[in-house]
PDB file of N, CA and C in Angstrom:
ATOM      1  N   UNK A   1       0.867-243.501 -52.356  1.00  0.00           N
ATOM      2  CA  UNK A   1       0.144-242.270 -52.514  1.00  0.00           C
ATOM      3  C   UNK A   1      -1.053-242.266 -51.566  1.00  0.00           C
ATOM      4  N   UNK A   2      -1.402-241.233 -50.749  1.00  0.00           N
ATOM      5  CA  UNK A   2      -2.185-241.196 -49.972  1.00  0.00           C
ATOM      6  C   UNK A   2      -3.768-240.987 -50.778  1.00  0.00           C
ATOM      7  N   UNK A   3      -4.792-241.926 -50.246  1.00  0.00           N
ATOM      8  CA  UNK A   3      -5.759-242.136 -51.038  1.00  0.00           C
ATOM      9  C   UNK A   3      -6.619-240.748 -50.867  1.00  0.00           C
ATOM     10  N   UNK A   4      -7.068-240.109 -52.002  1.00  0.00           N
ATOM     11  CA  UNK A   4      -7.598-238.730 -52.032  1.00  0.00           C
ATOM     12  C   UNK A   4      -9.198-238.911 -52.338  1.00  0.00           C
ATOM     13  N   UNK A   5     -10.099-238.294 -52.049  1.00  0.00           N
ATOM     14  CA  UNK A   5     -11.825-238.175 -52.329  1.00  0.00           C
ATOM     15  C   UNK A   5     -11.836-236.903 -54.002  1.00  0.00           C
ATOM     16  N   UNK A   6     -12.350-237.622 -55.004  1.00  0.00           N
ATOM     17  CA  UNK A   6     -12.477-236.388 -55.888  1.00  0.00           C
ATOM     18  C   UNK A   6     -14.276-236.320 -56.112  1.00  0.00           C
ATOM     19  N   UNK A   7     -14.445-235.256 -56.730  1.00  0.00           N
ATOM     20  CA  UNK A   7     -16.076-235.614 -57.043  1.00  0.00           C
ATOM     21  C   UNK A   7     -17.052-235.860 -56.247  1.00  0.00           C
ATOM     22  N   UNK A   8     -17.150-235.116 -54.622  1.00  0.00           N
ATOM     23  CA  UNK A   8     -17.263-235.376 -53.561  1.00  0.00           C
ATOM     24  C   UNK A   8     -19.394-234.862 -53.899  1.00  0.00           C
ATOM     25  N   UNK A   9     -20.831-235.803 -53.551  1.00  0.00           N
ATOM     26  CA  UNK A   9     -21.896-235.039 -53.638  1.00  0.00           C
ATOM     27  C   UNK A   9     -22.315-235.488 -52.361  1.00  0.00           C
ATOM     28  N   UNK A  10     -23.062-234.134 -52.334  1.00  0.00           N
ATOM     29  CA  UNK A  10     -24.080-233.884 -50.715  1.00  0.00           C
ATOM     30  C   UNK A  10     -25.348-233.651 -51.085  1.00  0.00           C
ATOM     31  N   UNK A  11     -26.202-233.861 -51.156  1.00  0.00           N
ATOM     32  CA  UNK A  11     -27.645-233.532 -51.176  1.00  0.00           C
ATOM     33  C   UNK A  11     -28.184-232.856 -50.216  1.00  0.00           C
ATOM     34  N   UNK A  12     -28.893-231.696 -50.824  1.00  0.00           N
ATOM     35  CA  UNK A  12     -29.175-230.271 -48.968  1.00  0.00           C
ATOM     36  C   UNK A  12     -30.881-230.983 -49.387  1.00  0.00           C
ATOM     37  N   UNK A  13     -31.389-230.350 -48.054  1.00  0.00           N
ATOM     38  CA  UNK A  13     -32.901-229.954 -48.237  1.00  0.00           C
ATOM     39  C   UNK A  13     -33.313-228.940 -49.610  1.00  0.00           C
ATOM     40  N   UNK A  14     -32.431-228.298 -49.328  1.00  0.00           N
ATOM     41  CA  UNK A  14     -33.176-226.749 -50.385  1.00  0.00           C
ATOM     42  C   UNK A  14     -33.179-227.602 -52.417  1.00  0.00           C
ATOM     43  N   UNK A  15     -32.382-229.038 -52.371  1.00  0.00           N
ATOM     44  CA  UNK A  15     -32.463-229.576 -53.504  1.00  0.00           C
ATOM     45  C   UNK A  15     -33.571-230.569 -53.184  1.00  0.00           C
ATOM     46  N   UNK A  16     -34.042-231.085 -52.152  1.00  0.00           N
ATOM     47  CA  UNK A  16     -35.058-232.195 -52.887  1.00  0.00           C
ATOM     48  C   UNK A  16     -36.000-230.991 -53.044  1.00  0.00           C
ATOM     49  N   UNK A  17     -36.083-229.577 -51.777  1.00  0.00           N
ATOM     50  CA  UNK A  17     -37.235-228.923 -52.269  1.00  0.00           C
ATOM     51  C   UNK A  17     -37.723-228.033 -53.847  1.00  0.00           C
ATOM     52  N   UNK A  18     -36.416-228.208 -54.488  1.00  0.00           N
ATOM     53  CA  UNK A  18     -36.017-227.690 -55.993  1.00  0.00           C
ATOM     54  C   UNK A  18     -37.589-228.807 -56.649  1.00  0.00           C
ATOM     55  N   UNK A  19     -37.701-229.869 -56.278  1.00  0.00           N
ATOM     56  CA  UNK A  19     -38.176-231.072 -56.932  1.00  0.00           C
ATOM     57  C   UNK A  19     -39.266-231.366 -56.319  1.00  0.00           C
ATOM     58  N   UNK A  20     -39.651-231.314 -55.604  1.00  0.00           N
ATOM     59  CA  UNK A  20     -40.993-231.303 -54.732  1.00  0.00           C
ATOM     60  C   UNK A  20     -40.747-230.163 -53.068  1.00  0.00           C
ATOM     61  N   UNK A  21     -42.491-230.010 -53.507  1.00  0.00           N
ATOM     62  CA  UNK A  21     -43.323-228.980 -52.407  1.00  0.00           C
ATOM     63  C   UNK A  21     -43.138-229.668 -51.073  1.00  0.00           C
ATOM     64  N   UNK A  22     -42.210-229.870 -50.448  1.00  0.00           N
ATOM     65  CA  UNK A  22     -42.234-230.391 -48.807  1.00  0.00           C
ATOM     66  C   UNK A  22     -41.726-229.311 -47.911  1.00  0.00           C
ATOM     67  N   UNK A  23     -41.835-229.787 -46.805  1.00  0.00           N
ATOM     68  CA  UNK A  23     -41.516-228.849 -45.768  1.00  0.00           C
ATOM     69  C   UNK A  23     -39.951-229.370 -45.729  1.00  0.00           C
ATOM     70  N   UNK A  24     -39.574-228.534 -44.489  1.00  0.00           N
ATOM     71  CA  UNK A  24     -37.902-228.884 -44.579  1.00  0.00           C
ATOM     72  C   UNK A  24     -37.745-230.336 -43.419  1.00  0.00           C
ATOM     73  N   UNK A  25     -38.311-230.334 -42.495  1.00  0.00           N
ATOM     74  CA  UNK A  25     -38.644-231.780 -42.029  1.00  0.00           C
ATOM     75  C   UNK A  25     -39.150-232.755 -42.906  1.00  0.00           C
ATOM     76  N   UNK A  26     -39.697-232.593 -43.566  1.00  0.00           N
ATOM     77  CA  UNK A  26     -39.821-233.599 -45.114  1.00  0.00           C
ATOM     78  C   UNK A  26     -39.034-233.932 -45.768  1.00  0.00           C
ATOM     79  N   UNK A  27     -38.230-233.336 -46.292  1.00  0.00           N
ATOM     80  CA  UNK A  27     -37.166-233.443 -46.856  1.00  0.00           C
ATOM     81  C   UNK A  27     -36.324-234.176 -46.629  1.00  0.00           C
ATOM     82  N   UNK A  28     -35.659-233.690 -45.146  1.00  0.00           N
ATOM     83  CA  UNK A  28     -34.628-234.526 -43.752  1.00  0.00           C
ATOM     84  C   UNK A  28     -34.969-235.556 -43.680  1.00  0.00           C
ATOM     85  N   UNK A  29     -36.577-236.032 -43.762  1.00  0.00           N
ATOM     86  CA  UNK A  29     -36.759-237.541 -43.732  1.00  0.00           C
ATOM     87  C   UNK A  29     -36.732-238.419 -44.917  1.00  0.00           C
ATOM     88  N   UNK A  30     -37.065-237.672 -46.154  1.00  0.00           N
ATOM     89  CA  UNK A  30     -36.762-238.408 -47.303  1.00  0.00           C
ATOM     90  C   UNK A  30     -35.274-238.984 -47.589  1.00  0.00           C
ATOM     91  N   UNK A  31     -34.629-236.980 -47.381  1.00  0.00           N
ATOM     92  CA  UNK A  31     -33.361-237.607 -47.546  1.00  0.00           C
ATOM     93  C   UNK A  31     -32.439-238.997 -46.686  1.00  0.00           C
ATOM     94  N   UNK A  32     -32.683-238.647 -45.299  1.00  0.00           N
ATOM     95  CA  UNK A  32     -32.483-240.251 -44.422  1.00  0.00           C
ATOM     96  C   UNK A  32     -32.843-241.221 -44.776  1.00  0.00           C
ATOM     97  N   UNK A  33     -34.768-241.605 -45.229  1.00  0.00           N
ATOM     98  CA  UNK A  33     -35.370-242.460 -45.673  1.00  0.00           C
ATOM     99  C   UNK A  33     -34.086-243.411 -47.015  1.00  0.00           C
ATOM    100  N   UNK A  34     -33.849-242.382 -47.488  1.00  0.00           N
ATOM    101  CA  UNK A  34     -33.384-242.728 -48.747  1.00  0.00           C
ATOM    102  C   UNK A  34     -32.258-242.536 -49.176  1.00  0.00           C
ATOM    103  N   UNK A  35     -31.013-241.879 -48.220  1.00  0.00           N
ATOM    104  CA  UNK A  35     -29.754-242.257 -47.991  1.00  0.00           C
ATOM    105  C   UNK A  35     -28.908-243.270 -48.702  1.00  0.00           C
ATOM    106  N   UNK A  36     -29.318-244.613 -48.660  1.00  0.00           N
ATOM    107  CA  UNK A  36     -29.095-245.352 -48.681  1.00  0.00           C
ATOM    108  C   UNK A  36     -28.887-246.002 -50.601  1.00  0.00           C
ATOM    109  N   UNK A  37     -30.189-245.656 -51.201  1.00  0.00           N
ATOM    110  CA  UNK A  37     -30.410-245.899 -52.382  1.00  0.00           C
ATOM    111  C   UNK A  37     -29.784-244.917 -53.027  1.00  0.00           C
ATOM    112  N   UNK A  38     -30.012-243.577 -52.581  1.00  0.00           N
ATOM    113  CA  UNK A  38     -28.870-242.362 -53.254  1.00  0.00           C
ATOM    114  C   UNK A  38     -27.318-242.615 -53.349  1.00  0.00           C
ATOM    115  N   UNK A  39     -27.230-243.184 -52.664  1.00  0.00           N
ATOM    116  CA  UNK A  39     -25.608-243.690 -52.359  1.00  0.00           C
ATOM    117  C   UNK A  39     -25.188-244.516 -53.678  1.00  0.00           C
ATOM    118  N   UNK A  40     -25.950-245.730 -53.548  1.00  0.00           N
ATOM    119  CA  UNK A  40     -25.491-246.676 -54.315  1.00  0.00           C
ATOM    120  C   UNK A  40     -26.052-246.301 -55.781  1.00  0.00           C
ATOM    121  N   UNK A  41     -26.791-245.528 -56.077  1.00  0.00           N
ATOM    122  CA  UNK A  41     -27.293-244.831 -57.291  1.00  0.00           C
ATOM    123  C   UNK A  41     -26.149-244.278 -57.751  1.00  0.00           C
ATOM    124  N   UNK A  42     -25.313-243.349 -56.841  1.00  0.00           N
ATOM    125  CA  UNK A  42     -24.091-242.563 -57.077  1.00  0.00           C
ATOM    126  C   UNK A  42     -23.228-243.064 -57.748  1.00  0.00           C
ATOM    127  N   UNK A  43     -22.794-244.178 -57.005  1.00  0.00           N
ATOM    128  CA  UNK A  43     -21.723-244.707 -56.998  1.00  0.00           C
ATOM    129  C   UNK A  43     -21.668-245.568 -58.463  1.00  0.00           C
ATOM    130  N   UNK A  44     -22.887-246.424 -58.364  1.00  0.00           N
ATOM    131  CA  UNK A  44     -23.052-247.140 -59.939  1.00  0.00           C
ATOM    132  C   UNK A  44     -23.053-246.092 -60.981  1.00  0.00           C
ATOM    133  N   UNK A  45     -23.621-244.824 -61.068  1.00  0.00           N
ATOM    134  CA  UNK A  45     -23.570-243.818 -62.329  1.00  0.00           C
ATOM    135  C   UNK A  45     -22.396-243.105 -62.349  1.00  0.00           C
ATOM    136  N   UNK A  46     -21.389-242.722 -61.244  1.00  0.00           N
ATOM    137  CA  UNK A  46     -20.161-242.917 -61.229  1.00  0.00           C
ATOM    138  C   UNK A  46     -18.895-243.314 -61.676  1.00  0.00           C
ATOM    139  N   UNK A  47     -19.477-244.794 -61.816  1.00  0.00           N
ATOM    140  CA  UNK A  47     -18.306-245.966 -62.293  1.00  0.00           C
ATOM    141  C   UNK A  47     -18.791-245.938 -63.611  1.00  0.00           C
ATOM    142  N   UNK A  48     -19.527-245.408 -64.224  1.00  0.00           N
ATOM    143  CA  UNK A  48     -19.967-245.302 -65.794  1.00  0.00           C
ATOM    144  C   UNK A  48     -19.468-244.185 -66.453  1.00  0.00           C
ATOM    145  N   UNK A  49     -19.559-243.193 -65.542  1.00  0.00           N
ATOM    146  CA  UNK A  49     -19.157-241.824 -65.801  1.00  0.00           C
ATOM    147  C   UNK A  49     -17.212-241.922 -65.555  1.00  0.00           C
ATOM    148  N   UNK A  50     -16.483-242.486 -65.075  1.00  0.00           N
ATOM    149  CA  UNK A  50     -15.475-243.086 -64.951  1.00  0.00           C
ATOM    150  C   UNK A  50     -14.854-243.492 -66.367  1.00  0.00           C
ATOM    151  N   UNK A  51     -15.129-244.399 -66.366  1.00  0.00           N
ATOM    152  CA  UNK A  51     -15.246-245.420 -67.741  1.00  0.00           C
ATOM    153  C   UNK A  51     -15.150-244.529 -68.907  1.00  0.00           C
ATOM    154  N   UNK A  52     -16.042-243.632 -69.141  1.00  0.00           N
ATOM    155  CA  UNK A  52     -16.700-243.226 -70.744  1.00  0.00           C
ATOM    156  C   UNK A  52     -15.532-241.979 -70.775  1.00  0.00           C
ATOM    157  N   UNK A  53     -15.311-241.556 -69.077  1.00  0.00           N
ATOM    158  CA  UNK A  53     -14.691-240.321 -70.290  1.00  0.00           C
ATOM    159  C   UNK A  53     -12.651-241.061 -69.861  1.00  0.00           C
ATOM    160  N   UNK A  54     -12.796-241.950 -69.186  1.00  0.00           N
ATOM    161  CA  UNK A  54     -11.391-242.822 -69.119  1.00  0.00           C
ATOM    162  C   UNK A  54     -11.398-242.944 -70.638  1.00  0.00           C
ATOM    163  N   UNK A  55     -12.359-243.828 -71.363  1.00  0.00           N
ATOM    164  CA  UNK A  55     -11.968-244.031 -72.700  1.00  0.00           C
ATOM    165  C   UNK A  55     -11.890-242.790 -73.366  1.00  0.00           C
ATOM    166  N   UNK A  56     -12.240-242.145 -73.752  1.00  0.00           N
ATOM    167  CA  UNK A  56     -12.397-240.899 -74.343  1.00  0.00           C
ATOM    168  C   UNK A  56     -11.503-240.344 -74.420  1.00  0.00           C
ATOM    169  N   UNK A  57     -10.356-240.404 -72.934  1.00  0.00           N
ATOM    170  CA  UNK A  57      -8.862-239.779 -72.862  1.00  0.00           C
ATOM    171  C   UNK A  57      -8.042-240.863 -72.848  1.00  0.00           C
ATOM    172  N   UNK A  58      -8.291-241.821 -73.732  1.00  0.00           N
ATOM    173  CA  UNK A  58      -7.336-242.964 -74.060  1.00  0.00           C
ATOM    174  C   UNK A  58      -6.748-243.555 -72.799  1.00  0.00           C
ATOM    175  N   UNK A  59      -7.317-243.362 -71.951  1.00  0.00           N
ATOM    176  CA  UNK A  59      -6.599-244.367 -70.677  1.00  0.00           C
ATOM    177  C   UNK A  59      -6.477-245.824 -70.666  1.00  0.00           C
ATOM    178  N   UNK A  60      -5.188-246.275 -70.660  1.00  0.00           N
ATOM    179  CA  UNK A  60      -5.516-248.268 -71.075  1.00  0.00           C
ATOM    180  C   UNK A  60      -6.128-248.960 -69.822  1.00  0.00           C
ATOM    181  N   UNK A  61      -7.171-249.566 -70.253  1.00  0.00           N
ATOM    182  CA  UNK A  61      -7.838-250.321 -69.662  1.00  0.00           C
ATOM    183  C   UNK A  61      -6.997-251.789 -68.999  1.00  0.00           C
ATOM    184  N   UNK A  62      -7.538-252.440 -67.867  1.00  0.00           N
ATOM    185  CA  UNK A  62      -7.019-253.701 -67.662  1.00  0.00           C
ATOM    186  C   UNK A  62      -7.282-254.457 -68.408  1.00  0.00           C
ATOM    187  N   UNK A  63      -6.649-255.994 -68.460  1.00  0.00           N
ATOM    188  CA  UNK A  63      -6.801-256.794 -69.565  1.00  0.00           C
ATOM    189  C   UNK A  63      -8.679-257.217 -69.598  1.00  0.00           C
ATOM    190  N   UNK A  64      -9.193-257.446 -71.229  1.00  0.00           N
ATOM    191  CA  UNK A  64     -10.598-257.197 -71.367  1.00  0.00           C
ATOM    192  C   UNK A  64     -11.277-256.098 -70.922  1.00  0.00           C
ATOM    193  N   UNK A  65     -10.649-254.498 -70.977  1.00  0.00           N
ATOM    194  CA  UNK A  65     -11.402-253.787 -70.908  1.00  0.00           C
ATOM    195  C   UNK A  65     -12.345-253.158 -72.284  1.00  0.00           C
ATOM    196  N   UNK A  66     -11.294-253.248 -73.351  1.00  0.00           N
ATOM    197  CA  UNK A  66     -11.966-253.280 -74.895  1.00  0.00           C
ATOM    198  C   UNK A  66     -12.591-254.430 -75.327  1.00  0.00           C
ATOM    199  N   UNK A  67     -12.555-255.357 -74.402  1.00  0.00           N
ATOM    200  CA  UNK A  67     -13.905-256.318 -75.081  1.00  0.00           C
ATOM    201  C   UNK A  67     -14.957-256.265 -75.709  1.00  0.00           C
TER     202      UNK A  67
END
């Protein structure tokens, strides 16, 4: 099966400015600045968000996943 992207996020300027007063060059640099930590933030709340509603729709886990 050809591997597919679901649940795809982008972060614009016009959202960090939702959250703070910066200019739009402010923003561009936060968001770059911080690229990096957003990513892996994603990805770990992701694999949780995965999980909870996997169980929820009875999906069987690998061995020790009901541990």
């Amino acid at each position: 099966m050809k591997a597919e992207r679901f649940a795809c996020v982008a972060w614009t300027v016009e959202d960090v400015q939702t959250l703070f007063n910066v200019s739009d060059e402010k923003a561009v640099e936060f968001l770059m600045d911080n690229a990096g930590h957003i990513q892996d933030r994603l990805v770990e709340v992701g694999w949780q968000v995965l999980e909870t509603l996997g169980r929820a729709d009875g999906l069987p886990g690998p061995v020790g996943f009901d541990e």
